[in-house]
C-alpha atoms as a PDB file:
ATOM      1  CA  UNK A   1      97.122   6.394 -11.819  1.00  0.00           C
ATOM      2  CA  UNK A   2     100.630   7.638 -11.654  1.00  0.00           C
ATOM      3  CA  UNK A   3     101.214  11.021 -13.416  1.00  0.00           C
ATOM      4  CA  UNK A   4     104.510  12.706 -13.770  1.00  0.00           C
ATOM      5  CA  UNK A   5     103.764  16.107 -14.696  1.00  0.00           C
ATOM      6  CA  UNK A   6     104.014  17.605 -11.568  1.00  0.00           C
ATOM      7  CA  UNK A   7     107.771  17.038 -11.747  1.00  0.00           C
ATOM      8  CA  UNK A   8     108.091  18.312 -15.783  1.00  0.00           C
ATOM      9  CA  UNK A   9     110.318  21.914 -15.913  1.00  0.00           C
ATOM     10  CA  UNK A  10     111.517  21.690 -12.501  1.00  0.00           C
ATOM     11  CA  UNK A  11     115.284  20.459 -10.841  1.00  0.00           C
ATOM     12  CA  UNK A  12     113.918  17.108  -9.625  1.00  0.00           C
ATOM     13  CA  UNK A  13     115.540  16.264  -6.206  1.00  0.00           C
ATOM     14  CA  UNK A  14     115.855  12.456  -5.283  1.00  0.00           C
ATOM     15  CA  UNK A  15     118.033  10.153  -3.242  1.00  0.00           C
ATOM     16  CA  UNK A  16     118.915   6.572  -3.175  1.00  0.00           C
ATOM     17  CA  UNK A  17     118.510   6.053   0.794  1.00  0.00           C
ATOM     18  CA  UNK A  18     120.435   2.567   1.985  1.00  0.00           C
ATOM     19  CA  UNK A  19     123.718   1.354   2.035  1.00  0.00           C
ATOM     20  CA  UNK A  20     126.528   2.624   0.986  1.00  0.00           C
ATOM     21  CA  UNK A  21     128.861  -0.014   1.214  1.00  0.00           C
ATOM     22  CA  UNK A  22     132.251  -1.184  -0.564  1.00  0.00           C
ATOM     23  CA  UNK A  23     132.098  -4.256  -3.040  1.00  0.00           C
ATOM     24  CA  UNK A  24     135.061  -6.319  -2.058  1.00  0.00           C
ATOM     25  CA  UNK A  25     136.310  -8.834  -5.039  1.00  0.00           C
ATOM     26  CA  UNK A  26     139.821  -9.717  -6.489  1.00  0.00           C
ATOM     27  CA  UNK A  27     140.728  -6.420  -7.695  1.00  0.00           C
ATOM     28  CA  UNK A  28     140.200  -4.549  -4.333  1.00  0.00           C
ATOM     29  CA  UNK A  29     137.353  -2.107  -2.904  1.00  0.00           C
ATOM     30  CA  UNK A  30     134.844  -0.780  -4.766  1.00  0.00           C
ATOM     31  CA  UNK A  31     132.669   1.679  -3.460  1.00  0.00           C
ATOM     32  CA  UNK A  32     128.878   0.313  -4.336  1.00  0.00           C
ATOM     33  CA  UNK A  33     125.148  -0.198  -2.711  1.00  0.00           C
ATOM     34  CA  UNK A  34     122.180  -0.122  -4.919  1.00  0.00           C
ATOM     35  CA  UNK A  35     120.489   2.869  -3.125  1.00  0.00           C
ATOM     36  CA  UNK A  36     124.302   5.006  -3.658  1.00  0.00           C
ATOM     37  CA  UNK A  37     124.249   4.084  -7.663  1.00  0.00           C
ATOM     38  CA  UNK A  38     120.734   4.914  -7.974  1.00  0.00           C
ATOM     39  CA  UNK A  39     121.611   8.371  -6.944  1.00  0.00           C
ATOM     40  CA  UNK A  40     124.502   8.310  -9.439  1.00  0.00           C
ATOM     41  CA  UNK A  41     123.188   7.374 -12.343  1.00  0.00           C
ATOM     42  CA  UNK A  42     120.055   9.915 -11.890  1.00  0.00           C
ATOM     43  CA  UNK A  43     122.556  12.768 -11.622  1.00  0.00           C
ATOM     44  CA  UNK A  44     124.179  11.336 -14.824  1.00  0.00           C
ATOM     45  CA  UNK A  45     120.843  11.592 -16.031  1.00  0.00           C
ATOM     46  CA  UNK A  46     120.033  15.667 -15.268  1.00  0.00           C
ATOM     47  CA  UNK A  47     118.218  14.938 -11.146  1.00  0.00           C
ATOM     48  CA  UNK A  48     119.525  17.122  -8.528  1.00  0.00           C
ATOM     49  CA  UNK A  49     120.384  13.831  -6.651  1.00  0.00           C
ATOM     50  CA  UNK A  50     122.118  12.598  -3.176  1.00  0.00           C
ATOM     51  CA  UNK A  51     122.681   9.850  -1.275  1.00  0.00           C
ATOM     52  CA  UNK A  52     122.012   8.680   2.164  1.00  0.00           C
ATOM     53  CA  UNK A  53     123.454   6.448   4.444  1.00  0.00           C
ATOM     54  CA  UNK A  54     125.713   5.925   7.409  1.00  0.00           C
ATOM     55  CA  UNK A  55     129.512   5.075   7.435  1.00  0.00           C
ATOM     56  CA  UNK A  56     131.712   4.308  10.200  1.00  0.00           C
ATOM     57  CA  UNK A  57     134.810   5.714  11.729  1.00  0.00           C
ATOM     58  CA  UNK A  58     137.364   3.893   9.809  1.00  0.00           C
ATOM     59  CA  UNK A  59     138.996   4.149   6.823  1.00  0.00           C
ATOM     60  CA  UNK A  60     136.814   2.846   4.672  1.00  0.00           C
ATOM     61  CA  UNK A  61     134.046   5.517   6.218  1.00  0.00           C
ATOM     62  CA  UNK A  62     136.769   8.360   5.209  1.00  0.00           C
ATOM     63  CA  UNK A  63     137.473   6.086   1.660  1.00  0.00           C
ATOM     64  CA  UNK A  64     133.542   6.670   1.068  1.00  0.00           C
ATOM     65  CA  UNK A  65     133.594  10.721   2.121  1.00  0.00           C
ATOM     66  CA  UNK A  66     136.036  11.207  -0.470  1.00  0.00           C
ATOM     67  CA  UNK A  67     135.732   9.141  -3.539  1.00  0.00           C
ATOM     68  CA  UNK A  68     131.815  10.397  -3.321  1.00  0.00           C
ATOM     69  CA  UNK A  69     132.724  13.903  -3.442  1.00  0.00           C
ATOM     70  CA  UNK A  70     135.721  12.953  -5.931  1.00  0.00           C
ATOM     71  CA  UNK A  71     132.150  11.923  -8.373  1.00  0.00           C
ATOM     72  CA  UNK A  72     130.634  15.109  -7.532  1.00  0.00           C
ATOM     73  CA  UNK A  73     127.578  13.318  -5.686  1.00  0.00           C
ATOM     74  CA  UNK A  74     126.463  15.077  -2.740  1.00  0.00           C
ATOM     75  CA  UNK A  75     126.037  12.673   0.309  1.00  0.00           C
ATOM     76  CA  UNK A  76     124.555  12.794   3.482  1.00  0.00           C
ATOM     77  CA  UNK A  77     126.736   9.582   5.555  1.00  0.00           C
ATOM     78  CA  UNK A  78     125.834   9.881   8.817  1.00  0.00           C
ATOM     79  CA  UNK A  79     128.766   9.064  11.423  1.00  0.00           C
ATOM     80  CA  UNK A  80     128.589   5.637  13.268  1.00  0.00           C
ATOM     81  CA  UNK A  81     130.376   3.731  15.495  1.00  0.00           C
ATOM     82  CA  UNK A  82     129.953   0.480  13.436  1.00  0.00           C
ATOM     83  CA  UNK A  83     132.345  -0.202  10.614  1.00  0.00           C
ATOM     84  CA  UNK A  84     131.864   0.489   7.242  1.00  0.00           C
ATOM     85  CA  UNK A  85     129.731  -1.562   5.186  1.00  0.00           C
ATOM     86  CA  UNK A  86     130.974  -4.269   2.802  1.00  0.00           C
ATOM     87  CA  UNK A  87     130.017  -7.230   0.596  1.00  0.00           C
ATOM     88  CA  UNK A  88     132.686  -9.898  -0.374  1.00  0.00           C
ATOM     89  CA  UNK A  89     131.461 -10.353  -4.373  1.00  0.00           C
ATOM     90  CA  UNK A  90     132.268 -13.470  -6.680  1.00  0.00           C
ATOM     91  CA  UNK A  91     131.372 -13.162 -10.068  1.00  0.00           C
ATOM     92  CA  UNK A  92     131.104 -16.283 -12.120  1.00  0.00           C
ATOM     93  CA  UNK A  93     131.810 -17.334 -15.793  1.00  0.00           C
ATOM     94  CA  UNK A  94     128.771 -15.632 -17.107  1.00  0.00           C
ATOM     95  CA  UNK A  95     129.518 -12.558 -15.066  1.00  0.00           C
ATOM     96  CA  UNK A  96     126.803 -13.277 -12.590  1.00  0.00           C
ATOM     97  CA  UNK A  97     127.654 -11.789  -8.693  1.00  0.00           C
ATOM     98  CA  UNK A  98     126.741 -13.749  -5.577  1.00  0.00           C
ATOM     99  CA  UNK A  99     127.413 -11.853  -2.282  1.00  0.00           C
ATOM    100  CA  UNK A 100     128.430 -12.005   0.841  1.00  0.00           C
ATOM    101  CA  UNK A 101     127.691  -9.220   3.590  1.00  0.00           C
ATOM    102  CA  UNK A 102     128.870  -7.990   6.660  1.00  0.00           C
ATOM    103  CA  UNK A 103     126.607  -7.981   9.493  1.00  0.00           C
ATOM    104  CA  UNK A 104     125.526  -4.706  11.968  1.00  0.00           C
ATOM    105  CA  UNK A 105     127.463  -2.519   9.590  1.00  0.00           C
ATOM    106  CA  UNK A 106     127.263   1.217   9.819  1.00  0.00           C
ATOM    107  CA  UNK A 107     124.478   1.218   6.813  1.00  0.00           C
ATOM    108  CA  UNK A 108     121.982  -1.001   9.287  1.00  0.00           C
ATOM    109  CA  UNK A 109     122.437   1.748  12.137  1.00  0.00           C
ATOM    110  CA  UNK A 110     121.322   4.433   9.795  1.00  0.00           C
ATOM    111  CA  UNK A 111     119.837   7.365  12.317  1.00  0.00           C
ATOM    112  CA  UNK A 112     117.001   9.767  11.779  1.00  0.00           C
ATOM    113  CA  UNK A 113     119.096  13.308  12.524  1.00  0.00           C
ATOM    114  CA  UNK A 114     117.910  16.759  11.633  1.00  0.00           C
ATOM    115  CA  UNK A 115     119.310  16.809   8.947  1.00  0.00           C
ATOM    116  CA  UNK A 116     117.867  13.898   7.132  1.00  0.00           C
ATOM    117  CA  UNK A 117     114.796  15.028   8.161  1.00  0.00           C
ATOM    118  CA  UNK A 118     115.777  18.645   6.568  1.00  0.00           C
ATOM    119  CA  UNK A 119     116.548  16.845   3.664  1.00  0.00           C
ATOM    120  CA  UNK A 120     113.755  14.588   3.269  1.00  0.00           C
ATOM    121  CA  UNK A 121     111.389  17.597   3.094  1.00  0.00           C
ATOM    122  CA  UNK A 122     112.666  18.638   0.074  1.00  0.00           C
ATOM    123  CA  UNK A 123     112.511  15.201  -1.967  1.00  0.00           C
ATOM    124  CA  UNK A 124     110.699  14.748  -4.988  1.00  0.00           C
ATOM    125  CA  UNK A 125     111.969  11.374  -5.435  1.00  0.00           C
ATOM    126  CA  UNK A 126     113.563   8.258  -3.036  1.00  0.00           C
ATOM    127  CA  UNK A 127     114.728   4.830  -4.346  1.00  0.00           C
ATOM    128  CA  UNK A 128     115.245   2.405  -1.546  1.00  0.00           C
ATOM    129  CA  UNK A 129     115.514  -1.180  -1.380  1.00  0.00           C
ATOM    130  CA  UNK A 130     115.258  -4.456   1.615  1.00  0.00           C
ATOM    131  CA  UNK A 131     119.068  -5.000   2.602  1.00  0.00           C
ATOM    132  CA  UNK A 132     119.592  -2.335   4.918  1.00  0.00           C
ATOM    133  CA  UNK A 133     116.202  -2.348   6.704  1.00  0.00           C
ATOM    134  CA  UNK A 134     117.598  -5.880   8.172  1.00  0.00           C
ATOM    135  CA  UNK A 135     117.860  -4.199  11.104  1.00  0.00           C
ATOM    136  CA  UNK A 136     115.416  -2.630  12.781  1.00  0.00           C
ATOM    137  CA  UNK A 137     117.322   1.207  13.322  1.00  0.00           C
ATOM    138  CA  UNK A 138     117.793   1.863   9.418  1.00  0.00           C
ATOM    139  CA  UNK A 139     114.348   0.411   8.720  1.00  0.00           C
ATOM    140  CA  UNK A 140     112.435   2.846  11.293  1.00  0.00           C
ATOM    141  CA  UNK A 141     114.453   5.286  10.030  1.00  0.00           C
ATOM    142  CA  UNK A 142     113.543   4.350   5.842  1.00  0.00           C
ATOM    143  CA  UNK A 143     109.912   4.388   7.292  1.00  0.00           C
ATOM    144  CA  UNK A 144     110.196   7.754   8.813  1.00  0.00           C
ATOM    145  CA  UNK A 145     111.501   9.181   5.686  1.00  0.00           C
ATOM    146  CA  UNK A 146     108.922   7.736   3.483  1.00  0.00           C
ATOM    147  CA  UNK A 147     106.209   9.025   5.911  1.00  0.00           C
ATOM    148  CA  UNK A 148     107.508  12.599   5.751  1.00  0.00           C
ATOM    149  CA  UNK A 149     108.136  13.024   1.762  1.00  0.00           C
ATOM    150  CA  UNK A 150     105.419  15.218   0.543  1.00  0.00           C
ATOM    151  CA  UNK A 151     102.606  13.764  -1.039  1.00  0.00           C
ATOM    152  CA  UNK A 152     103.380  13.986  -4.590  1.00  0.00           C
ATOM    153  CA  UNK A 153     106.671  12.441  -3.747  1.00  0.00           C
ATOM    154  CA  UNK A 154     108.029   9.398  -5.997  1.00  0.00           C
ATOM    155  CA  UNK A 155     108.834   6.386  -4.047  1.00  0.00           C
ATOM    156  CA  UNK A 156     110.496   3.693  -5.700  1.00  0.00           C
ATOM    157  CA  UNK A 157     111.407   0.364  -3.681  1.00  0.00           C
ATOM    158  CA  UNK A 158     114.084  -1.377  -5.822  1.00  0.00           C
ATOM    159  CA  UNK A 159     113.713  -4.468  -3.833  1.00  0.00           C
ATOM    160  CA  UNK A 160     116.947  -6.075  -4.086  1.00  0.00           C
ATOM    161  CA  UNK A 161     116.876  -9.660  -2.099  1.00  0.00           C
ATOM    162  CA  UNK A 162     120.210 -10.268  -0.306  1.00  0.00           C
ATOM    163  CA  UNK A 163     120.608 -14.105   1.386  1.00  0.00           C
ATOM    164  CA  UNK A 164     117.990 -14.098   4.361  1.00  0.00           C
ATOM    165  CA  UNK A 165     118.250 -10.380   4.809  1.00  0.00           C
ATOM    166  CA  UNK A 166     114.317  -9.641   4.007  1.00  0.00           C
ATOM    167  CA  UNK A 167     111.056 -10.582   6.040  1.00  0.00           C
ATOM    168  CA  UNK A 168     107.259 -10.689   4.921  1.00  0.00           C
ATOM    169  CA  UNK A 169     106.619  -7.518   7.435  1.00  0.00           C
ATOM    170  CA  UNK A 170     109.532  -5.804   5.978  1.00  0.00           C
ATOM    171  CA  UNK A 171     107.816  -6.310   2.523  1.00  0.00           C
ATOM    172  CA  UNK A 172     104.472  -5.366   2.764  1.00  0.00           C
ATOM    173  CA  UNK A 173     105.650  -1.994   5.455  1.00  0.00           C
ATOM    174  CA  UNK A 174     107.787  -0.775   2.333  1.00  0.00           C
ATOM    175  CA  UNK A 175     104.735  -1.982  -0.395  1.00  0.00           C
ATOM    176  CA  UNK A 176     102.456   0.664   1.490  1.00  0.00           C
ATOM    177  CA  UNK A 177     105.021   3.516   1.015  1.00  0.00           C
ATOM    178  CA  UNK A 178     105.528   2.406  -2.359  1.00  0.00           C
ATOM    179  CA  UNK A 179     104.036   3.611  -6.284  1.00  0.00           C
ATOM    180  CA  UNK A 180     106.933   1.938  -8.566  1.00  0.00           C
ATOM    181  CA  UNK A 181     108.294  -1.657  -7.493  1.00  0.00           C
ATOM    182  CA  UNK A 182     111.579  -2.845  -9.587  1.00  0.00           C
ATOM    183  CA  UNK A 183     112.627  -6.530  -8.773  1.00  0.00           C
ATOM    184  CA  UNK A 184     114.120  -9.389 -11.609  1.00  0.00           C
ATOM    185  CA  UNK A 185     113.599 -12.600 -12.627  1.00  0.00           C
ATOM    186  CA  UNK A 186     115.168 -14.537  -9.577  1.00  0.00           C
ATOM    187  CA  UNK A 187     113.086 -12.506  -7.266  1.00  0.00           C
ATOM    188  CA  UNK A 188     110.011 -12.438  -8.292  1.00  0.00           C
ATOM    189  CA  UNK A 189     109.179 -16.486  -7.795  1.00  0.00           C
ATOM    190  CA  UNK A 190     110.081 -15.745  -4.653  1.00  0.00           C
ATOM    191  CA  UNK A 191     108.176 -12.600  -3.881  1.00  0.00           C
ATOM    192  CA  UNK A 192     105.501 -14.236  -5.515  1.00  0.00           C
ATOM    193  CA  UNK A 193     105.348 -17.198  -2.624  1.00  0.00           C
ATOM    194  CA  UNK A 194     105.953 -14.716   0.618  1.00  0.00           C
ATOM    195  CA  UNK A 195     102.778 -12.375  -0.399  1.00  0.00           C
ATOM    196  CA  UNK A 196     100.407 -15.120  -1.695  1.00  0.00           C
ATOM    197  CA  UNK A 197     100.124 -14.161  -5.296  1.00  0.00           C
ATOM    198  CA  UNK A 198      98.365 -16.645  -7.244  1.00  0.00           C
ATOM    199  CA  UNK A 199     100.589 -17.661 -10.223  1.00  0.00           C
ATOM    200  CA  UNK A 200     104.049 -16.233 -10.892  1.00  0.00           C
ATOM    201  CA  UNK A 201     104.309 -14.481 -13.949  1.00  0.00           C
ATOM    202  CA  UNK A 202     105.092 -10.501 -14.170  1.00  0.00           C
ATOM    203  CA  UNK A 203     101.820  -9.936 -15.203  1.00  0.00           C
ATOM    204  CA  UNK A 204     100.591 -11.902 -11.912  1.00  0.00           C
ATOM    205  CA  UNK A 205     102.224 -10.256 -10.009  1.00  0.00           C
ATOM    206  CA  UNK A 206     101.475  -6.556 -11.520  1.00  0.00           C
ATOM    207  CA  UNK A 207      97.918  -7.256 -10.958  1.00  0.00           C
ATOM    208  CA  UNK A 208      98.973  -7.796  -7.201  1.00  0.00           C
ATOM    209  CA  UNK A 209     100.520  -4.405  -7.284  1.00  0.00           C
ATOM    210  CA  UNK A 210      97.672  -2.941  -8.393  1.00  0.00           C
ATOM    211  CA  UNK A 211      95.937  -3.905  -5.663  1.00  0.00           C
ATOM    212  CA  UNK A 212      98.455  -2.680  -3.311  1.00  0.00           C
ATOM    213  CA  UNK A 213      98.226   1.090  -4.844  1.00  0.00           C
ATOM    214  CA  UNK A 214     100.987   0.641  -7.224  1.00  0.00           C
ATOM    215  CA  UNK A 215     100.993   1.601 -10.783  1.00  0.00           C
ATOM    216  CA  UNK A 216     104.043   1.140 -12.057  1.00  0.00           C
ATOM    217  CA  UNK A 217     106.212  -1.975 -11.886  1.00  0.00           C
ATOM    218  CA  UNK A 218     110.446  -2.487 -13.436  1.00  0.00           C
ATOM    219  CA  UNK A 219     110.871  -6.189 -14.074  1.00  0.00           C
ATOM    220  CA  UNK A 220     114.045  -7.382 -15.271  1.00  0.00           C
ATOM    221  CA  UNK A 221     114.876 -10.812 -16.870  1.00  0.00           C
ATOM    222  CA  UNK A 222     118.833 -10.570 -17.179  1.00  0.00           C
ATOM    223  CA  UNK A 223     120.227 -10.886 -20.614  1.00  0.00           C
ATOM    224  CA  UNK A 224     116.747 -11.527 -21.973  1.00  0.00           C
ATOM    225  CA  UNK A 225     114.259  -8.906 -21.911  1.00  0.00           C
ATOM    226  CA  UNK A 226     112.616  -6.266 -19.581  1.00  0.00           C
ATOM    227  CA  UNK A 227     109.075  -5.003 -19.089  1.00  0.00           C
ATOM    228  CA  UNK A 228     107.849  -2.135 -17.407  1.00  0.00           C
ATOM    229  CA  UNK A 229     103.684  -1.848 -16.521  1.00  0.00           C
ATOM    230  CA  UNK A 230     102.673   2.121 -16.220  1.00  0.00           C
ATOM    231  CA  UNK A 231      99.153   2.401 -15.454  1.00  0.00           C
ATOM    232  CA  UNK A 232      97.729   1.258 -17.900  1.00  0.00           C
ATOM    233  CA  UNK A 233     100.763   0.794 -20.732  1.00  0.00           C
ATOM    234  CA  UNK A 234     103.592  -2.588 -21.168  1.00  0.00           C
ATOM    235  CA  UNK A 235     106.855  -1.826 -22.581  1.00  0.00           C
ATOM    236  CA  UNK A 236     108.898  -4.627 -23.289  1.00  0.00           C
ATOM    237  CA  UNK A 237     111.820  -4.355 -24.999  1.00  0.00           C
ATOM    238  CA  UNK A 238     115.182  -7.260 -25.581  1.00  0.00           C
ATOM    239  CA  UNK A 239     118.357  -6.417 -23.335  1.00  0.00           C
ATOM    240  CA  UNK A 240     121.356  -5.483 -25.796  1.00  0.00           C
ATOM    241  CA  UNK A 241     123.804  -8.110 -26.579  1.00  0.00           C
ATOM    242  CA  UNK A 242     127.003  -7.200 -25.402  1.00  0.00           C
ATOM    243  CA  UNK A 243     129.507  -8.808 -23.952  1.00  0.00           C
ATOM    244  CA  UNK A 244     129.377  -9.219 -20.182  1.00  0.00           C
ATOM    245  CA  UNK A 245     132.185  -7.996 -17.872  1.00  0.00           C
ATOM    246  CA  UNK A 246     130.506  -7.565 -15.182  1.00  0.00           C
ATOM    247  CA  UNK A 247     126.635  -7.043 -14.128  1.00  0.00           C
ATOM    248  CA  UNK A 248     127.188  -5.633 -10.730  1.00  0.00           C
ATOM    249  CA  UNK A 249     125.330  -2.402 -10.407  1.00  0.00           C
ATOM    250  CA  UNK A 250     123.393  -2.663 -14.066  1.00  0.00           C
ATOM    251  CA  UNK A 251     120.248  -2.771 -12.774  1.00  0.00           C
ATOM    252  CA  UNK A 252     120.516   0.084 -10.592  1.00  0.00           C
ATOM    253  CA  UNK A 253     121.521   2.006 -13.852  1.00  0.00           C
ATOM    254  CA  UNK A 254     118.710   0.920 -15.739  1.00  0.00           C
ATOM    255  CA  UNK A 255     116.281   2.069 -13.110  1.00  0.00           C
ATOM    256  CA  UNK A 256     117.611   4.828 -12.452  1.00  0.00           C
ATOM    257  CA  UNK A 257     117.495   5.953 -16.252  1.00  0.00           C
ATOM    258  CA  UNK A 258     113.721   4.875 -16.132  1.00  0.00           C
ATOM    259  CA  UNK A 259     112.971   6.952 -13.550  1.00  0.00           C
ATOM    260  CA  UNK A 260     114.774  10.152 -14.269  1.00  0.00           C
ATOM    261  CA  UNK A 261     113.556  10.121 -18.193  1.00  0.00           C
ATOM    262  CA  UNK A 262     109.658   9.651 -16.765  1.00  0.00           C
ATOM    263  CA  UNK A 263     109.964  12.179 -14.289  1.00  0.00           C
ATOM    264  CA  UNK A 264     111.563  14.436 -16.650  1.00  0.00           C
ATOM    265  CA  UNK A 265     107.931  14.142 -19.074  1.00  0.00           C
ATOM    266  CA  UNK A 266     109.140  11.596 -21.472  1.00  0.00           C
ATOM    267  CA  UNK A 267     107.072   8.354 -22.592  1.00  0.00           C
ATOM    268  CA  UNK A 268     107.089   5.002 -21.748  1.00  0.00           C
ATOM    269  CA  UNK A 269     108.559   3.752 -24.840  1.00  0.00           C
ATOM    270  CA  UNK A 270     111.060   6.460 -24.499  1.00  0.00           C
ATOM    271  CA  UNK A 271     111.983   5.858 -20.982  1.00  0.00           C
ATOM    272  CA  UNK A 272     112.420   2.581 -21.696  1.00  0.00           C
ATOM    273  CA  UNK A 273     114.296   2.738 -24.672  1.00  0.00           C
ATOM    274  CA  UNK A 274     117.041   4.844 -23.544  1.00  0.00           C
ATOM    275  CA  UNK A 275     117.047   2.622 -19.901  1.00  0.00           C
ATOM    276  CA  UNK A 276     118.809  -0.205 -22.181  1.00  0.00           C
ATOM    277  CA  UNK A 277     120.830   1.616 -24.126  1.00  0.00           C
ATOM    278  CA  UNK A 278     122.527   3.467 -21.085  1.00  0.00           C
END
């Protein structure tokens, strides 16, 4: 059973460990990566949060120092010699993204240093998802960190399927690090097929989770609903009709909100509730 109490009347440290990378599209750079607006949005929400990563040399590297610190959200970017991460980002009609990445960025060459290890120490909390454990240096190195957290620690793998850039190992390594799982409607057929879960419904596949050590699981279905399974509770609630700009980054926001309002002591149904409304 998951419990949260531990963390009630306390400054909750997390991090959203990944890639920090810049969303190219039409109106120029954006400065993105799931992990990097997990962190955000949980300092938006009252966490003593920071993100992780590893930017090059280049201007886009000294574009992500700055506009970072210009948010007030600490970051540890560890200096490469690869470039800076990007993704190249269409968004259709319905304001639905499809991506594009760079390969052997600065994010996939993420290094375990001293002071990530320092840091990791301290955690109460880590979001981190499958695109920048493509490559074998920042996945050791996500491993590592997961393996030190204390035990009480959070972990929350927001899995976040890119193209090809996942792997049935990578998976099932980050599942046994794991205690909440986020992924959404397009994912989970697929997720469902890689680890052999009979039948493909949310429900299914929570059952799997369970198995796996897991007891709590975010499942997103776009502009329909969402559910989220805590031990033994189901919250579903409908997403808000609004009208769509753009989705990139929502469901990093919505997790994030989940997470920070159940680790500060609140219920379910509360969690939840304010999750869509953010």
């Amino acid at each position: 059973m998951l419990n949260f109490d531990k963390f009630k009347q306390k400054s909750i440290k997390c991090a959203g460990l990944g890639e920090v990378l810049f969303d190219e599209n039409e109106t120029g750079p954006k400065i993105g990566g799931a992990p990097a607006n997990f962190a955000y949005h949980c300092k938006q929400n009252g966490l003593d949060a920071i993100t992780i990563s590893s930017v090059g040399k280049d201007e886009l590297g000294f574009k992500a120092r700055n506009l970072l610190a210009n948010r007030f959200l600490p970051a540890l970017l560890i200096e490469s010699n690869k470039a800076t991460g990007c993704v190249h980002i269409k968004v259709d009609c319905n304001g639905v993204p499809s991506y594009n990445f760079d390969e052997n960025t600065a994010f996939d060459n993420i290094h375990f240093t001293d002071d990530l290890n320092e840091i990791a120490h301290k955690l109460d909390m880590v979001c981190f998802g499958s695109l920048a454990q493509r490559n074998n240096v920042s996945h050791q190195t996500i491993m590592k960190v997961l393996d030190t957290l204390s035990q009480d620690a959070i972990k929350v793998f927001d899995v976040n399927l890119r193209a090809n850039f996942y792997s049935k190992e990578v998976i099932l390594s980050s599942l046994q690090r794991t205690n909440i799982f986020k992924c959404n409607e397009d994912e989970l057929p697929i997720l469902c097929n890689l680890l052999g879960v009979k039948g493909n419904t949310c429900k299914d596949f929570y059952a799997y989770l369970k198995t796996q050590g897991i007891d709590c699981f975010i499942f997103t279905q776009g502009s329909v609903q969402s559910t989220v399974f805590l031990n033994d509770e189901i919250s579903s609630l409908p997403t808000p009709k609004v009208k769509v700009v753009d989705t990139v980054g929502a469901g990093d926001a919505f997790t994030a909100t989940i997470v920070s309002k159940l680790m500060q002591g609140e219920s379910l149904t509360s969690a939840h509730q304010k999750a869509v409304k953010y």
